[in-house]
Protein backbone atom coordinates (compact mmCIF):
# COMPACT_ATOMS: atom_id res chain seq x y z
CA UNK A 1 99.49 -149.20 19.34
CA UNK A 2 96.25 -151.66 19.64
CA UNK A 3 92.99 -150.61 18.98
CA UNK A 4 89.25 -150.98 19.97
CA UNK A 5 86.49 -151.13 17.64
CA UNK A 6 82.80 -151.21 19.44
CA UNK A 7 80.54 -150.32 16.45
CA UNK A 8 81.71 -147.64 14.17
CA UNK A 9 83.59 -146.27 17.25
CA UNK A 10 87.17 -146.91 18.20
CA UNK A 11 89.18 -146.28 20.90
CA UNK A 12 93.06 -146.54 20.89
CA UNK A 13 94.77 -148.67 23.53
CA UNK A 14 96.62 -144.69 25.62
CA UNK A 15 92.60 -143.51 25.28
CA UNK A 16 91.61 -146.75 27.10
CA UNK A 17 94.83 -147.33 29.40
CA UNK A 18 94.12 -143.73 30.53
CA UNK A 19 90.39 -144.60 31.66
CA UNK A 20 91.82 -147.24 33.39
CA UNK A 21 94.19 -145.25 35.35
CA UNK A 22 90.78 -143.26 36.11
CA UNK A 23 89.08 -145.82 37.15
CA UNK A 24 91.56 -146.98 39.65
CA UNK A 25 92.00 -143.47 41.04
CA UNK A 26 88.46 -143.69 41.82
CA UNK A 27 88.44 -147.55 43.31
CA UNK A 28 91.42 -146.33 45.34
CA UNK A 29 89.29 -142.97 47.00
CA UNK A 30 86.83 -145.73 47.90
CA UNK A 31 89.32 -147.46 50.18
CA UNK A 32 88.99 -150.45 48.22
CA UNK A 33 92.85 -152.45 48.52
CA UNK A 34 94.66 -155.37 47.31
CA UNK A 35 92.37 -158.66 47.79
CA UNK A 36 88.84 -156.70 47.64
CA UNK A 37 86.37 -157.26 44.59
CA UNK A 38 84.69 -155.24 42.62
CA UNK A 39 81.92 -157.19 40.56
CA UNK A 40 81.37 -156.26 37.01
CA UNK A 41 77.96 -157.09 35.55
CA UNK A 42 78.42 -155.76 32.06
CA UNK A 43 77.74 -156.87 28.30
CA UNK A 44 80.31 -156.79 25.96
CA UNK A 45 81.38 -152.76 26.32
CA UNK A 46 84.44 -150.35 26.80
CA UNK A 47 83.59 -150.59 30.27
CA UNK A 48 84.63 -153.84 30.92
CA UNK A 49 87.83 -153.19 30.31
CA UNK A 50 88.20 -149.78 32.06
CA UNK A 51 86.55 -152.00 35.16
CA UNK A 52 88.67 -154.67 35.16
CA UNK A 53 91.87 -153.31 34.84
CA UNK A 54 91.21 -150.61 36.79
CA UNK A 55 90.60 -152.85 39.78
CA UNK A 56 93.55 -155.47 38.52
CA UNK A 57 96.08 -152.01 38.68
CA UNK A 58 95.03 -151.75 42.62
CA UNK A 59 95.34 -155.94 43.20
CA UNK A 60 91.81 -155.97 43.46
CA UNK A 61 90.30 -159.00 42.24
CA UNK A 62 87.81 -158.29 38.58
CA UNK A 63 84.46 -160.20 39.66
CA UNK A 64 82.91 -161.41 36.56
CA UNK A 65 79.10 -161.75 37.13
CA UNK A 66 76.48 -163.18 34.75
CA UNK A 67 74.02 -160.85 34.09
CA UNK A 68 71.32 -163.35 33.21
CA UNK A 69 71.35 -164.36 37.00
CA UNK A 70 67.90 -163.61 38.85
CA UNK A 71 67.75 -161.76 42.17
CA UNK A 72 68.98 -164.50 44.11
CA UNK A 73 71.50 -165.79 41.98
CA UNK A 74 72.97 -162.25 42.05
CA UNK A 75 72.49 -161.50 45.67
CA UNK A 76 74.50 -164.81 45.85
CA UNK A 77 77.40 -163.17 44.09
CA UNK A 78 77.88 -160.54 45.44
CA UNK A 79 77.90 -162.04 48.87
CA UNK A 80 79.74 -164.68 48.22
CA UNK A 81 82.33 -162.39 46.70
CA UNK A 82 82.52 -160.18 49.01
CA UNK A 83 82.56 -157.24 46.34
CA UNK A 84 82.96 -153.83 47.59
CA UNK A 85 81.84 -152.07 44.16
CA UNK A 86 79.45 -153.19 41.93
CA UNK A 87 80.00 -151.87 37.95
CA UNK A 88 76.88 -152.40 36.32
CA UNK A 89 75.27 -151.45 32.44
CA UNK A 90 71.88 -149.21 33.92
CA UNK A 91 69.38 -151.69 32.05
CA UNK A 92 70.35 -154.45 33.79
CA UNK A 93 70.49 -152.64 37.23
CA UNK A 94 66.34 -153.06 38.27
CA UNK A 95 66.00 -156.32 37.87
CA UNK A 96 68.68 -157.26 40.43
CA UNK A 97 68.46 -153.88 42.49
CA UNK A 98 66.96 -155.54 45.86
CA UNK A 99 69.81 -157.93 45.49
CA UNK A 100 72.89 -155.61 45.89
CA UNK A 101 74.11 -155.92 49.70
CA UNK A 102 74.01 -152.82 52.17
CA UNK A 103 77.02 -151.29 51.50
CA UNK A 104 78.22 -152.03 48.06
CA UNK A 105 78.74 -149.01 45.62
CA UNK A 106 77.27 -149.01 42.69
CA UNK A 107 78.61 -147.23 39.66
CA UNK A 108 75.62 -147.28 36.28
CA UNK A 109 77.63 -147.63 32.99
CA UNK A 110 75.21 -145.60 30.22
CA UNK A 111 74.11 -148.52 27.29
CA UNK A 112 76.06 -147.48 24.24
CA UNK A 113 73.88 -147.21 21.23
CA UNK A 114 75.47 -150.46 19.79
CA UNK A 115 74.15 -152.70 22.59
CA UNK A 116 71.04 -150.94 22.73
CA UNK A 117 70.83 -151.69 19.29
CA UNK A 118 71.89 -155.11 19.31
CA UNK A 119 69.10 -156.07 22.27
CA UNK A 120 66.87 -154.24 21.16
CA UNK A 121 66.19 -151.88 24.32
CA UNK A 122 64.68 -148.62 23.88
CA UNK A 123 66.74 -145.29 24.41
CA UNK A 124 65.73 -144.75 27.95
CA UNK A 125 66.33 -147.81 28.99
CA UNK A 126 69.90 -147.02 28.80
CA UNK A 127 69.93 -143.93 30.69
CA UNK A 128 71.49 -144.09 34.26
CA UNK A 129 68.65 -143.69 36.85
CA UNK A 130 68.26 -140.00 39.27
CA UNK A 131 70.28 -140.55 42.22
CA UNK A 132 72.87 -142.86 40.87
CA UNK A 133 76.51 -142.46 40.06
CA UNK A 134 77.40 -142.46 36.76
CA UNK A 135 80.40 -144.48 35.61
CA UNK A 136 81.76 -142.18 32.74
CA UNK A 137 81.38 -138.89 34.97
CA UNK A 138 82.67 -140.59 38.20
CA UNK A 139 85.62 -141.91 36.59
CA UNK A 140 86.06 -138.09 34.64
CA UNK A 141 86.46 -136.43 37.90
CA UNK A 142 89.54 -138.79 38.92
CA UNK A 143 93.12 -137.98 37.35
CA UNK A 144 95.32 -141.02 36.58
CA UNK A 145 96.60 -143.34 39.05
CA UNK A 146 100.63 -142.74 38.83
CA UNK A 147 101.44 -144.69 41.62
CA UNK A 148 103.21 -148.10 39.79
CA UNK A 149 100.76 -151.07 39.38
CA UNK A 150 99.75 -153.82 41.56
CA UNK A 151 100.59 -157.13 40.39
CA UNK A 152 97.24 -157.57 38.57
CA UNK A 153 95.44 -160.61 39.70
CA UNK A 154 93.35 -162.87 37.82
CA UNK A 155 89.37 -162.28 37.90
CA UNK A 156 87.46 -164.07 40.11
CA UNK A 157 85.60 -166.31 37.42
CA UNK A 158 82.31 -168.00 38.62
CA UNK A 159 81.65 -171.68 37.39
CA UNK A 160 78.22 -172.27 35.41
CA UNK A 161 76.76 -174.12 38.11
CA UNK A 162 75.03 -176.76 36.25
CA UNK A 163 75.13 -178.93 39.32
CA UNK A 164 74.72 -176.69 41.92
CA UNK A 165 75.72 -173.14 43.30
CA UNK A 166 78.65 -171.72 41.44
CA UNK A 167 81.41 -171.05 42.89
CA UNK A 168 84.16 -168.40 42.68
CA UNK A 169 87.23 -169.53 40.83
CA UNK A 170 90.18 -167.39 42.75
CA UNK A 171 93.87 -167.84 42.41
CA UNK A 172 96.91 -166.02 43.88
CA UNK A 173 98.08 -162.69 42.39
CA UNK A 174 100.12 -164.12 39.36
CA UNK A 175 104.26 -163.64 39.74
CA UNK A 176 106.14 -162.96 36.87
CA UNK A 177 106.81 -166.50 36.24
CA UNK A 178 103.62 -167.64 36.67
CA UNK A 179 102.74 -164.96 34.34
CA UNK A 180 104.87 -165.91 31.58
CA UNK A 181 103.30 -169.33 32.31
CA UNK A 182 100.55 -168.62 31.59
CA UNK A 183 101.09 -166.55 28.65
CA UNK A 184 102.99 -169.72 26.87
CA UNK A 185 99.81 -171.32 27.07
CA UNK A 186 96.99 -168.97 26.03
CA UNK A 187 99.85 -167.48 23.22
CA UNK A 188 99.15 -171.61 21.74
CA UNK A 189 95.40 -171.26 22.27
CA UNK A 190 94.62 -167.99 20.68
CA UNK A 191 97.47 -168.51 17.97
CA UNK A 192 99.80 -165.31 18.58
CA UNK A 193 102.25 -164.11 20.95
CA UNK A 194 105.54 -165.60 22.49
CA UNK A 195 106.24 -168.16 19.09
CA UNK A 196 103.22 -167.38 17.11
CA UNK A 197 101.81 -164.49 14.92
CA UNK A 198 103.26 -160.81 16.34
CA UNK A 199 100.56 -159.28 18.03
CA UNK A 200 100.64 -155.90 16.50
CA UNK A 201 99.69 -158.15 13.18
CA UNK A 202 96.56 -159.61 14.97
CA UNK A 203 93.03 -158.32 14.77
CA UNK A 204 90.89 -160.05 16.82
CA UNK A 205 87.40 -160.19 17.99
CA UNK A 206 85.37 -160.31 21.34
CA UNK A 207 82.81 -162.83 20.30
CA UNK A 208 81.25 -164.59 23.14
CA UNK A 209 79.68 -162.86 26.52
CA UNK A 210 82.93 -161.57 28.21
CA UNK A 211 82.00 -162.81 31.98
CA UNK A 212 82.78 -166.45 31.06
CA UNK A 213 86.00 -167.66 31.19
CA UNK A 214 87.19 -168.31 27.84
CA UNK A 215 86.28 -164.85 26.35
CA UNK A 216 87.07 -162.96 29.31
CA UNK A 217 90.73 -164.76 29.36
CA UNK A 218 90.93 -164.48 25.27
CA UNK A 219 90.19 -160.54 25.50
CA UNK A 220 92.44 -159.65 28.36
CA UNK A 221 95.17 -161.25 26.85
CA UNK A 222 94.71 -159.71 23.66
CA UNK A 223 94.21 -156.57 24.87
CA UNK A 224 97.28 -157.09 27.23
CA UNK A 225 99.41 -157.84 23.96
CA UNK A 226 98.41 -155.12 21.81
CA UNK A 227 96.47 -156.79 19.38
CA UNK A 228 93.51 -154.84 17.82
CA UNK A 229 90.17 -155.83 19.28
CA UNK A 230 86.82 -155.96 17.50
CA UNK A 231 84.02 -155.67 20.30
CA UNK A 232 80.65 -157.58 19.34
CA UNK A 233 77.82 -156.44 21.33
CA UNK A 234 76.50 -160.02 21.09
CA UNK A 235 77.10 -162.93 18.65
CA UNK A 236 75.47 -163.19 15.69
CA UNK A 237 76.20 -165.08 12.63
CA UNK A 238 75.72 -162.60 9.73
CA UNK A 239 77.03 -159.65 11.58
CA UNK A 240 80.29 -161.79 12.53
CA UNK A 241 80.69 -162.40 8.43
CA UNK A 242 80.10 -158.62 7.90
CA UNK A 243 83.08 -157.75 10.77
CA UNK A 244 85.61 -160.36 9.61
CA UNK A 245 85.41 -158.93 6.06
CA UNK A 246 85.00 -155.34 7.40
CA UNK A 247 88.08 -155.03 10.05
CA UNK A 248 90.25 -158.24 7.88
CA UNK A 249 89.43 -159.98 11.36
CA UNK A 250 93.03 -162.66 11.22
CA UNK A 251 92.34 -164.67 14.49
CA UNK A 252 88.66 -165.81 16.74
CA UNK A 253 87.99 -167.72 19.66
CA UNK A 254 84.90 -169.36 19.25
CA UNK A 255 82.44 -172.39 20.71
CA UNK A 256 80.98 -174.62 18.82
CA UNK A 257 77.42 -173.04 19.18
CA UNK A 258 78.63 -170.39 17.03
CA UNK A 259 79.72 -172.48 14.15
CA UNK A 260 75.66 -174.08 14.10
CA UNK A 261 74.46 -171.00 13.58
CA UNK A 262 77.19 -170.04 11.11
CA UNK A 263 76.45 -173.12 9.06
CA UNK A 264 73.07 -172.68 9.17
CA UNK A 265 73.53 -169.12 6.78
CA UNK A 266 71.91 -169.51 3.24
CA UNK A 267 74.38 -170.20 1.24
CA UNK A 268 74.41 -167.11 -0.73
CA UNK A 269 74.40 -165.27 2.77
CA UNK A 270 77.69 -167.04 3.64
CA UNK A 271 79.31 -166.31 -0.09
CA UNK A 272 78.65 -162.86 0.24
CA UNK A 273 81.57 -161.98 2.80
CA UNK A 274 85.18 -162.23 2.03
CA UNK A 275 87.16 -163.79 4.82
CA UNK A 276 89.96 -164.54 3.21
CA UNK A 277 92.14 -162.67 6.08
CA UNK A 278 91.14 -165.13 8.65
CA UNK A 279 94.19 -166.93 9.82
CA UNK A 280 93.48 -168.96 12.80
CA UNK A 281 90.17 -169.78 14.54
CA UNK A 282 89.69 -171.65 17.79
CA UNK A 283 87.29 -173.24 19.83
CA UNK A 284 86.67 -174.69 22.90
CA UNK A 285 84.38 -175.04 25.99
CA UNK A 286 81.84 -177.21 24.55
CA UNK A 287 81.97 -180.59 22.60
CA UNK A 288 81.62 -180.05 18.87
CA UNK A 289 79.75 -182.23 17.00
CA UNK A 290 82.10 -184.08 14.11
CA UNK A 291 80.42 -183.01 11.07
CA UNK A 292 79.84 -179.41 12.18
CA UNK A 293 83.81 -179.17 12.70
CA UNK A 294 84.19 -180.84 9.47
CA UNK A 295 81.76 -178.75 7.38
CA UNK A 296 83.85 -175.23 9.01
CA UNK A 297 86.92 -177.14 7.89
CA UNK A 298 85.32 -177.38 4.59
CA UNK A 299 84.36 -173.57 4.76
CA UNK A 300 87.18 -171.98 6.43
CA UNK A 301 90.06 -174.14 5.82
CA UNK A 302 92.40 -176.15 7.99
CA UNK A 303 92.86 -173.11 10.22
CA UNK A 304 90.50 -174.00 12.86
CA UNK A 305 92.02 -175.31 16.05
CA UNK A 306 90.86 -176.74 19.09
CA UNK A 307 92.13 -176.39 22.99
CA UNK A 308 90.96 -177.64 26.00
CA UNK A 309 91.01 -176.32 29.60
CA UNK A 310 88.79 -175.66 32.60
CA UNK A 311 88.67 -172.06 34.94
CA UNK A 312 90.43 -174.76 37.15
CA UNK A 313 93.25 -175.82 35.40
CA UNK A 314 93.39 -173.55 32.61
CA UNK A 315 94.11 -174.67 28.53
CA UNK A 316 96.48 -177.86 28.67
CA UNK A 317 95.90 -179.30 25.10
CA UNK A 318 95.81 -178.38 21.87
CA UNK A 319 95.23 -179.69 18.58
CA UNK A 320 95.04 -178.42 14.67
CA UNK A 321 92.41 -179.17 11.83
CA UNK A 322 95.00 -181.80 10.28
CA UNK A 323 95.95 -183.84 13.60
CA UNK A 324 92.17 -183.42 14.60
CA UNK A 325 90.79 -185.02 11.12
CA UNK A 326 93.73 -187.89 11.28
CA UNK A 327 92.01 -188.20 15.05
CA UNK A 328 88.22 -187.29 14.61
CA UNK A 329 87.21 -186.14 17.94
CA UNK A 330 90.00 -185.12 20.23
CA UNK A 331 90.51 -182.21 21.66
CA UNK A 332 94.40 -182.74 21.08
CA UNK A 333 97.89 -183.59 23.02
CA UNK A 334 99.28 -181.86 26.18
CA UNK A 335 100.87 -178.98 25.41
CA UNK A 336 104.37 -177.96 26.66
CA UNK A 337 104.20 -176.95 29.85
CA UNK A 338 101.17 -178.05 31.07
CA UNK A 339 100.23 -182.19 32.70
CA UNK A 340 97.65 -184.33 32.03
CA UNK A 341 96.47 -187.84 33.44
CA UNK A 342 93.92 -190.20 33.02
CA UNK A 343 93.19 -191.53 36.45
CA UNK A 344 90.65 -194.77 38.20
CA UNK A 345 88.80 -193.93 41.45
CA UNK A 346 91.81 -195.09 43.19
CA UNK A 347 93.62 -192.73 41.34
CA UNK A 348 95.80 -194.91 39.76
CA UNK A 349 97.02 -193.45 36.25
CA UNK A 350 95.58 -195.99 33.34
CA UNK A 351 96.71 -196.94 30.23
CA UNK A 352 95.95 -195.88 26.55
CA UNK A 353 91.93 -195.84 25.67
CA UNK A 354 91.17 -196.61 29.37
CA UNK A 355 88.24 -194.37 30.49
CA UNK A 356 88.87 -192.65 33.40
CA UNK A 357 88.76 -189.31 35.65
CA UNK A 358 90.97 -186.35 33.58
CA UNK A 359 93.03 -184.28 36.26
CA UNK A 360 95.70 -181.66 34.99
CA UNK A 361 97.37 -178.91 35.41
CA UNK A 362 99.15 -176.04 33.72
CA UNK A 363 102.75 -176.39 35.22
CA UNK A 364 104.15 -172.97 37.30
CA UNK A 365 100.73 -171.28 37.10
CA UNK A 366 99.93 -171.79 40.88
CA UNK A 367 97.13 -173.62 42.60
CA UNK A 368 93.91 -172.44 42.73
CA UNK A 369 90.52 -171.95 45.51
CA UNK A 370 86.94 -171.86 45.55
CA UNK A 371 86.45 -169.04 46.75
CA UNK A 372 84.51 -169.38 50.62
CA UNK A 373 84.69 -173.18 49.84
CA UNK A 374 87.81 -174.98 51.31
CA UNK A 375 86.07 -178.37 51.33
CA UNK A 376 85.17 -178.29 47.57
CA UNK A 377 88.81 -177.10 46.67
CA UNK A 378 89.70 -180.17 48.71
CA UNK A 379 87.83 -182.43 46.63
CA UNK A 380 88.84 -181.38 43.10
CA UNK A 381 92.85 -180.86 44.15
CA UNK A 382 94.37 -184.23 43.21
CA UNK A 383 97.64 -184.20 44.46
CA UNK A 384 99.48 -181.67 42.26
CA UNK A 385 96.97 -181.86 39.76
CA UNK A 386 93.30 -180.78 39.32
CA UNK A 387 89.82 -182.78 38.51
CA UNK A 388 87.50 -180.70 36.10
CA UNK A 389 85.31 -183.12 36.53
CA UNK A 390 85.77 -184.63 32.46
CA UNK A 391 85.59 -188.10 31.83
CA UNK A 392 87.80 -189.19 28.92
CA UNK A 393 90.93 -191.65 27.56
CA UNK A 394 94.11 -190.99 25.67
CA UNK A 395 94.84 -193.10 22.57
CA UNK A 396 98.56 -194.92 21.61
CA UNK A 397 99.29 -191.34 20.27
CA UNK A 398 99.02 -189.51 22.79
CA UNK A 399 95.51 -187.68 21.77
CA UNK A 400 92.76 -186.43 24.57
CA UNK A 401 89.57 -187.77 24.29
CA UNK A 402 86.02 -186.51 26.45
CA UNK A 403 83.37 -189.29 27.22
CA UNK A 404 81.60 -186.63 29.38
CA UNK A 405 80.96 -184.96 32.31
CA UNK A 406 81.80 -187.12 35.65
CA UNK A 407 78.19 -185.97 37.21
CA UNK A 408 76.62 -186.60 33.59
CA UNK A 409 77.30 -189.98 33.85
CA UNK A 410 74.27 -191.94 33.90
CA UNK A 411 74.47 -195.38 36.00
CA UNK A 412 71.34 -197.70 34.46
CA UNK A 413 70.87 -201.09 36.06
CA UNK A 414 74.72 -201.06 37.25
CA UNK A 415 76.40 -199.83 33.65
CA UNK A 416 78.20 -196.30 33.00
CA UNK A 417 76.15 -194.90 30.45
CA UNK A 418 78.09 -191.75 28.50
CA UNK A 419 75.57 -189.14 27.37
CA UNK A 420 78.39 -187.63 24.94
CA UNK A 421 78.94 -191.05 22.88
CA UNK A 422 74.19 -190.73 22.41
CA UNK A 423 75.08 -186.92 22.04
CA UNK A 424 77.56 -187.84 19.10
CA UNK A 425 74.91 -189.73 17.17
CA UNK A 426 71.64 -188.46 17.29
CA UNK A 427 73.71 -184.70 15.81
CA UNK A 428 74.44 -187.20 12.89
CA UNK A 429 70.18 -187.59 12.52
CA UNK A 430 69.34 -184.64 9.67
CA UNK A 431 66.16 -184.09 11.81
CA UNK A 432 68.40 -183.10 14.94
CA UNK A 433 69.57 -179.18 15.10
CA UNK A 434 70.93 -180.27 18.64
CA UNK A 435 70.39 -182.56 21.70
CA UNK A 436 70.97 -183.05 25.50
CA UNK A 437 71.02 -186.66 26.79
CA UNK A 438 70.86 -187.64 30.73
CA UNK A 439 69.88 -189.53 33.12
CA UNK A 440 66.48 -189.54 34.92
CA UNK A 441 65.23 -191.72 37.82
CA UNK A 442 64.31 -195.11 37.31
CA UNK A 443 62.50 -197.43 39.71
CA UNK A 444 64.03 -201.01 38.65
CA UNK A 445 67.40 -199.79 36.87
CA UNK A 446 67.95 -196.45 39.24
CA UNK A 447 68.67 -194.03 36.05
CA UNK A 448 67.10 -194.41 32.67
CA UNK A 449 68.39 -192.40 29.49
CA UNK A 450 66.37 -189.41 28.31
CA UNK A 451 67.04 -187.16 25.43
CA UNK A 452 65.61 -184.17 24.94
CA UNK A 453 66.02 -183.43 20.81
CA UNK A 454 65.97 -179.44 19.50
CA UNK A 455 64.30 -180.39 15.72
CA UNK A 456 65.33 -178.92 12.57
CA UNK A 457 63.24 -176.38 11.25
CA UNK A 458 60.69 -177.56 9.11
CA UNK A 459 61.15 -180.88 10.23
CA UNK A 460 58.81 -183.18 12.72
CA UNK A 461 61.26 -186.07 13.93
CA UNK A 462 58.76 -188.62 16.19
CA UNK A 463 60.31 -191.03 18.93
CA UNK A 464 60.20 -193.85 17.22
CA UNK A 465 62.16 -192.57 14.35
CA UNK A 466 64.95 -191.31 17.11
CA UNK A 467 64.93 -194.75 18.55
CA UNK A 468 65.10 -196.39 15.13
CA UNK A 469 68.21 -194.16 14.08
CA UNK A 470 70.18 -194.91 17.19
CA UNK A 471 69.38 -198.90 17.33
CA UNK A 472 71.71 -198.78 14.07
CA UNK A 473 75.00 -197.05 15.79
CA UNK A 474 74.56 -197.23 19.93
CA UNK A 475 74.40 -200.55 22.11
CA UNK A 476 70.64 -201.29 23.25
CA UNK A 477 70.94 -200.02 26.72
CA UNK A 478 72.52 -196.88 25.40
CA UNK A 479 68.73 -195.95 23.48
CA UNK A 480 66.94 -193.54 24.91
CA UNK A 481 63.84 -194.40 26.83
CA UNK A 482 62.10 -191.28 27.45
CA UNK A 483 62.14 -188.90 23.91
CA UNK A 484 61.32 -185.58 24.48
CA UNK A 485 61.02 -182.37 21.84
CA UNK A 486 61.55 -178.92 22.26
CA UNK A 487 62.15 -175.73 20.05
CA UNK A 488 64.90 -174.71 21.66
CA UNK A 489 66.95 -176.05 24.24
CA UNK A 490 68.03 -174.03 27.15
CA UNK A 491 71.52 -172.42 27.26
CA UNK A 492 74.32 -170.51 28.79
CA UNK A 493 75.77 -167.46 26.91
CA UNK A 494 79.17 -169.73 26.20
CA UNK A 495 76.63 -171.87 24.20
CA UNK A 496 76.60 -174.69 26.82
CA UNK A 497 73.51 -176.43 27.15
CA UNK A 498 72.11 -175.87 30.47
CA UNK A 499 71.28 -179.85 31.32
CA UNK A 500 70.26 -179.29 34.74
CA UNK A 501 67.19 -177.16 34.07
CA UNK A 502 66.12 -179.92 31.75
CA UNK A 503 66.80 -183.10 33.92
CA UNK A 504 65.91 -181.34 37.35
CA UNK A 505 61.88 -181.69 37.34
CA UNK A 506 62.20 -185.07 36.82
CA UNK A 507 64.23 -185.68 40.04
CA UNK A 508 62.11 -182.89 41.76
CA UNK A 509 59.19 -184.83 40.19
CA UNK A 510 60.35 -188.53 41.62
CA UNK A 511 61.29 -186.89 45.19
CA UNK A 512 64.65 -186.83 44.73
CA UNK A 513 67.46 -184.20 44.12
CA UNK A 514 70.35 -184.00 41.86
């Protein structure tokens, strides 16, 4: 029977799978029905999965919701959606209260002490305001839901939006085959299940904010297989150490971010913990910069693995420490089961180290929709396959390479500039903790190149120095000519940095929109 650490508490998986009979009691008495929503703006907590499966048990689709987003952003949501319920953690509740629609109910989740702790957010803060239902006690006065299980349907995962609104990532209530589909896959990416290490051996973690894609998939399916779960309130590097050596922590699903800050431990910080019971790491969802991977390689051992994937078209490759240091800088082969293609514009498949558009799929999972937006699921369905909007090339070995982003492509003076390949370089400069490169307008060439550089602490890199660096490893049209410098860059709870809040005042700037 699986397990659920949060903090010095633990639940087992009957205590949880009868909260989430509860819970779907209670969605049921509030008419809500196979194909509703019920939105779920919650940190990483019991709640999330009492919520989500809850709904899921009903065929009610799990709304994941950022709760970073302003009052716009989350009236957006929830609209968009079309959520009939609203689960929400009560300090996050006034900031976005005049954005919840007419209508919606709204169920206040009490801050544990461990997330209180871990944001630092005073005692009442956590308290559910007079006049509103409380989660815990709504759910208590609901017996289990005996009635046998919906087919439970993925959640409704929203993209980041770097270019624009985000949109709802919906697919058709999984069948049984599509199920085990899917499972072949994630079993590969998370290293257990189906071929791989027997769940009820596995003790994993919840690392990364649950309401993006990759943890939220990476926890349900763990949970789902009976593996025991170590809940993080939020990531941070020490504390990460102190649970791997505490709980013998065997498998993670990371992003790159996370390995930064793990490297960037004093050394006799890192020494101190013994994580000798780690036995397979992952990481995905953001590029990783070669000599990070190769300095947690160093660290950790050849047990850290990399997929790819998109909320699109799920995780098609996948590739170990070894194949990835023969290959510096793939993100691996195609994994059984799943398709990938590197195509032109014309969409005309190309040959080995062509650059060109990546579409994919994950074979017998089903298609998927934007939720609300038929003419954008139009546009990235390619035939069978899907576009996740990744530039890249295979080499003679079959091995997936990323150049970028499609809409990070910068076009200067009629040349396809790849901000990735600048990206690549300037995290090879000591003076560079991190970087975002892109494009910015450009009166004679249309786009120039602009990097905005996060410094090492304690160190005071200049522009000229950046330019000087990259003159020695990048072509001359590929140097940067607009520098900038800032202490931190901006970023998404996956880790992601959030380009478009640093490139969009200089098209707002020039006129223009991106």
């Amino acid at each position: 029977m699986g397990k659920v650490w949060l903090g010095e508490r633990v639940r087992s998986s009957a205590e949880i799978d009868r909260r989430i009979a509860q819970a779907a009691s209670g969605f049921e008495s509030l008419g809500l029905a196979a194909g509703d929503g019920v939105a779920l703006c919650l940190r990483n907590d019991y709640a999330f999965f009492e919520a989500g499966n809850g709904a899921g048990q009903l065929g009610v689709y799990p709304v994941a919701m950022n709760w970073h987003y302003t009052v716009d952003e989350a009236n957006y949501l929830l609209k968009d959606s079309g959520a009939k319920a609203l689960v929400i953690h009560a300090d996050l509740l006034a900031p976005i209260r005049d954005a919840i629609p007419e209508g919606v109910k709204v169920l206040v989740v009490r801050v544990p002490p461990e997330i209180r702790a871990a944001y630092g957010l005073a005692p009442e803060a956590g308290e559910v305001p007079a006049g509103m239902t409380d989660w815990d006690a709504w759910c208590d006065g609901f017996a289990p839901r005996t009635a046998p299980p919906q087919p439970m349907p993925s959640a409704i995962i929203y993209t980041s939006g770097t270019t624009g609104r985000p949109k709802g990532v919906r697919r058709p209530t999984p069948t049984p085959e599509r199920r085990e589909a899917s499972d072949r896959v994630f079993a590969r990416s998370y290293g257990f299940g189906g071929d791989f290490d027997d769940p009820s051996t596995v003790v994993t973690a919840v690392v990364g904010p649950i309401y993006h894609s990759a943890p939220y998939a990476h926890a349900s399916y763990s949970y789902r297989m009976g593996a025991e779960l170590v809940i993080l309130p939020r990531f941070d590097p020490e504390e990460l150490l102190r649970a791997i050596e505490k709980h013998r922590i065997t498998h993670l699903n990371m992003v790159p971010i996370m390995f930064n800050r793990l490297l960037k431990l004093p050394e006799e910080v890192r020494r101190r913990y013994d994580l000798s019971s780690l036995r397979f790491v992952a990481h995905a969802a953001a590029p990783v910069s070669p000599p990070v991977k190769r300095a947690m390689i160093d660290w950790w051992g050849p047990i850290i693995n990399e997929y790819y994937g998109s909320t699109e078209m799920s995780n098609v490759t996948f590739c170990t420490a070894q194949e990835w240091l023969e290959h510096p800088g793939t993100v691996g082969r195609v994994v059984q089961g799943a398709e990938v293609r590197i195509v032109d514009a014309e969409g005309k498949e190309l040959p080995p180290r062509a650059i060109g558009e990546v579409i994919g799929r994950v074979l017998g999972v089903g298609s998927f929709e934007y939720h609300g937006d038929p003419d954008k699921t139009r546009r990235a369905q390619k035939g069978d396959l899907v576009s996740p909007g990744d530039v890249g090339y295979f080499d003679e070995d079959g091995f997936l390479y990323l150049c970028d982003r499609s809409n990070d492509m910068i076009i200067s003076g009629g040349v396809n500039i790849y901000p990735a390949q600048i990206e690549a370089e300037l995290q090879r400069m000591p003076e560079v903790a991190d970087c975002a490169v892109f494009g910015i307008p450009d009166d004679e060439y249309g786009e120039a190149v602009c990097a905005v550089i996060q410094p090492q602490p304690g160190t005071e890199p200049t522009e000229a120095g950046v330019r000087a660096f990259l003159r020695k490893h990048v072509a001359g049209y590929m140097v940067p000519r607009r520098v900038e410098f800032l202490p931190e860059l901006p970023r998404e709870d996956s880790g992601k940095i959030f380009k478009r809040k640093l490139r969009q005042p200089y098209w707002e700037n020039a006129g223009r929109s991106i």
